[in-house]
Protein backbone atom coordinates (compact mmCIF):
# COMPACT_ATOMS: atom_id res chain seq x y z
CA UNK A 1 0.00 0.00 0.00
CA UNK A 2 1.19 3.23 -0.82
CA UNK A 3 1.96 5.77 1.61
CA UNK A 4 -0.36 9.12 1.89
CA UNK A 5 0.29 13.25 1.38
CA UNK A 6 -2.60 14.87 3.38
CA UNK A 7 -2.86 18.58 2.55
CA UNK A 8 -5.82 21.19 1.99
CA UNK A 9 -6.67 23.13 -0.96
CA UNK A 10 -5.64 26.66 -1.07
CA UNK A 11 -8.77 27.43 -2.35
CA UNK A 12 -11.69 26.22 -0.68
CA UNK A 13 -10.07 24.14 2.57
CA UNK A 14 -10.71 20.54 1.46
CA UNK A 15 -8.66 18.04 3.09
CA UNK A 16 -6.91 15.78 0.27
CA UNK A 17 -5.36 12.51 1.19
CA UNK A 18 -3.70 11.28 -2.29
CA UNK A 19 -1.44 9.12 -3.04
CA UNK A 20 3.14 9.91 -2.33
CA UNK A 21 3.39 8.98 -5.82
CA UNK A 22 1.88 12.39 -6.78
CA UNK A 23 3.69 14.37 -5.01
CA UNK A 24 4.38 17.71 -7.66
CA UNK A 25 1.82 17.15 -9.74
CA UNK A 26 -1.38 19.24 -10.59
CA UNK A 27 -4.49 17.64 -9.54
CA UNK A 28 -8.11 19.37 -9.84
CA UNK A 29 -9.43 19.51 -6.31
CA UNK A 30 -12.88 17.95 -6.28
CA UNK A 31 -14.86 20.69 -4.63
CA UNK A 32 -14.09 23.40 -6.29
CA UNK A 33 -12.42 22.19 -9.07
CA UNK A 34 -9.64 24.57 -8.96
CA UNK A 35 -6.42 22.47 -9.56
CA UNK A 36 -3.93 22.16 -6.79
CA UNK A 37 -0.13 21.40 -6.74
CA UNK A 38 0.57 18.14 -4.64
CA UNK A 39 2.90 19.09 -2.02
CA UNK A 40 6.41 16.53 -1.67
CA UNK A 41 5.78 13.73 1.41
CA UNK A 42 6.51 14.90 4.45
CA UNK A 43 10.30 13.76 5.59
CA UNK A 44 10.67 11.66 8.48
CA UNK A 45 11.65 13.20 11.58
CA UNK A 46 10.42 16.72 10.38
CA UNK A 47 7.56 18.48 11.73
CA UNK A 48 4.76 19.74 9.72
CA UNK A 49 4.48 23.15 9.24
CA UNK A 50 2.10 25.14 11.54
CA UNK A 51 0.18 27.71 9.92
CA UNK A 52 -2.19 29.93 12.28
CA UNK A 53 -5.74 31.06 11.80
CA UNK A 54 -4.68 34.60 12.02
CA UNK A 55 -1.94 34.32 8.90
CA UNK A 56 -5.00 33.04 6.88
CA UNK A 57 -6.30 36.16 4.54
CA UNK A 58 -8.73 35.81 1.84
CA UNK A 59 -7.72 37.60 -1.49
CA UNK A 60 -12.01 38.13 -2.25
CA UNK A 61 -11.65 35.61 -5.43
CA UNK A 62 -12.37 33.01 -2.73
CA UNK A 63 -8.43 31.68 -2.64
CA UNK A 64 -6.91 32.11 0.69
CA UNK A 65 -3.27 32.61 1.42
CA UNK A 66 -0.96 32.46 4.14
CA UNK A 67 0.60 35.45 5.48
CA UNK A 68 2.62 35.96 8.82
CA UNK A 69 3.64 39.11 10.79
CA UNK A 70 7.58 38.39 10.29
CA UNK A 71 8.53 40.99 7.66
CA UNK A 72 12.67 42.05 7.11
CA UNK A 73 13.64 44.43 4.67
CA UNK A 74 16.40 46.10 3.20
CA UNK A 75 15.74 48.51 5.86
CA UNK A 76 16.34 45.90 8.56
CA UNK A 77 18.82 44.35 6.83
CA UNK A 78 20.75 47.14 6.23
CA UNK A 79 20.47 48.70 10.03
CA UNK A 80 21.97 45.32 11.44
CA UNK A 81 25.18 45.63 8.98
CA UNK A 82 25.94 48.93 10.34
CA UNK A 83 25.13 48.15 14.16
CA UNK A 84 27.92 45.55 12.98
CA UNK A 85 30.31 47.40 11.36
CA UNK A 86 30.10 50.23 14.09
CA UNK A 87 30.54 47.68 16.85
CA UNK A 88 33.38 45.91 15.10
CA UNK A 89 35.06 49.52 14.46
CA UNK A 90 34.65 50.14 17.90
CA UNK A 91 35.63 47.03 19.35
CA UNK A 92 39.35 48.03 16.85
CA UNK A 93 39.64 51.61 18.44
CA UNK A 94 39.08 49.99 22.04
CA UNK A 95 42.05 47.42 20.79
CA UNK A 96 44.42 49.55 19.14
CA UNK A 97 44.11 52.33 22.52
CA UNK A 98 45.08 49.12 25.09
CA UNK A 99 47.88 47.98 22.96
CA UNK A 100 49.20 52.25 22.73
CA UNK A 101 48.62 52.35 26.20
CA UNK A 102 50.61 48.62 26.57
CA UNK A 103 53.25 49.76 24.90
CA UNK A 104 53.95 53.27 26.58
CA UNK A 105 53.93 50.98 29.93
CA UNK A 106 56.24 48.90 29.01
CA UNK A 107 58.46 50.69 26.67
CA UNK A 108 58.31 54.27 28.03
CA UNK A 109 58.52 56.95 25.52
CA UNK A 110 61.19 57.07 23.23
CA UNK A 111 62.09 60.42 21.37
């Protein structure tokens, strides 16, 4: 017997059970007819993604997609490179003032 991919349709919420063997393929949901890509069998020792009521929009065709809060931009992106690079310049003043300092202590200063 051949194992089973449960998943829903995007489009009206019918639970599908069909056959591994499918997995990638376009099938025509039979509710709404609207056709439906077989998602790949779920991988042992994996979880199954956990998608929330609240992510669940509907785009007023009747087809609902998944949306979460978790949103990174450029903007983000781009503020956590320069926290970096202004902590990492920082961190090379801080090192290059001990070693000065270091080296006056032990050396003295020389003319």
């Amino acid at each position: 017997m051949a194992d089973k991919i449960d998943f829903t349709c995007q489009k009206c919420g019918q639970q599908m059970n069909i056959d591994e063997a499918q997995a990638g393929t376009l099938i025509d949901c039979p509710i709404c007819r609207g056709q439906v890509l077989v998602p790949p069998a779920p991988v042992e020792g994996y979880a199954k993604p956990v998608v929330r009521e609240d992510w669940k929009t509907n785009t007023g065709d009747g087809a609902t997609v998944i949306v979460s809060d978790v949103r990174i931009s450029w903007g983000s992106a781009f503020e956590i490179v320069l926290k970096f690079t202004v902590c990492a310049a920082a961190i090379g003043l801080i090192i290059g003032f001990a070693i000065g300092v270091l080296a006056l202590l032990v050396g003295g200063i020389r003319p």
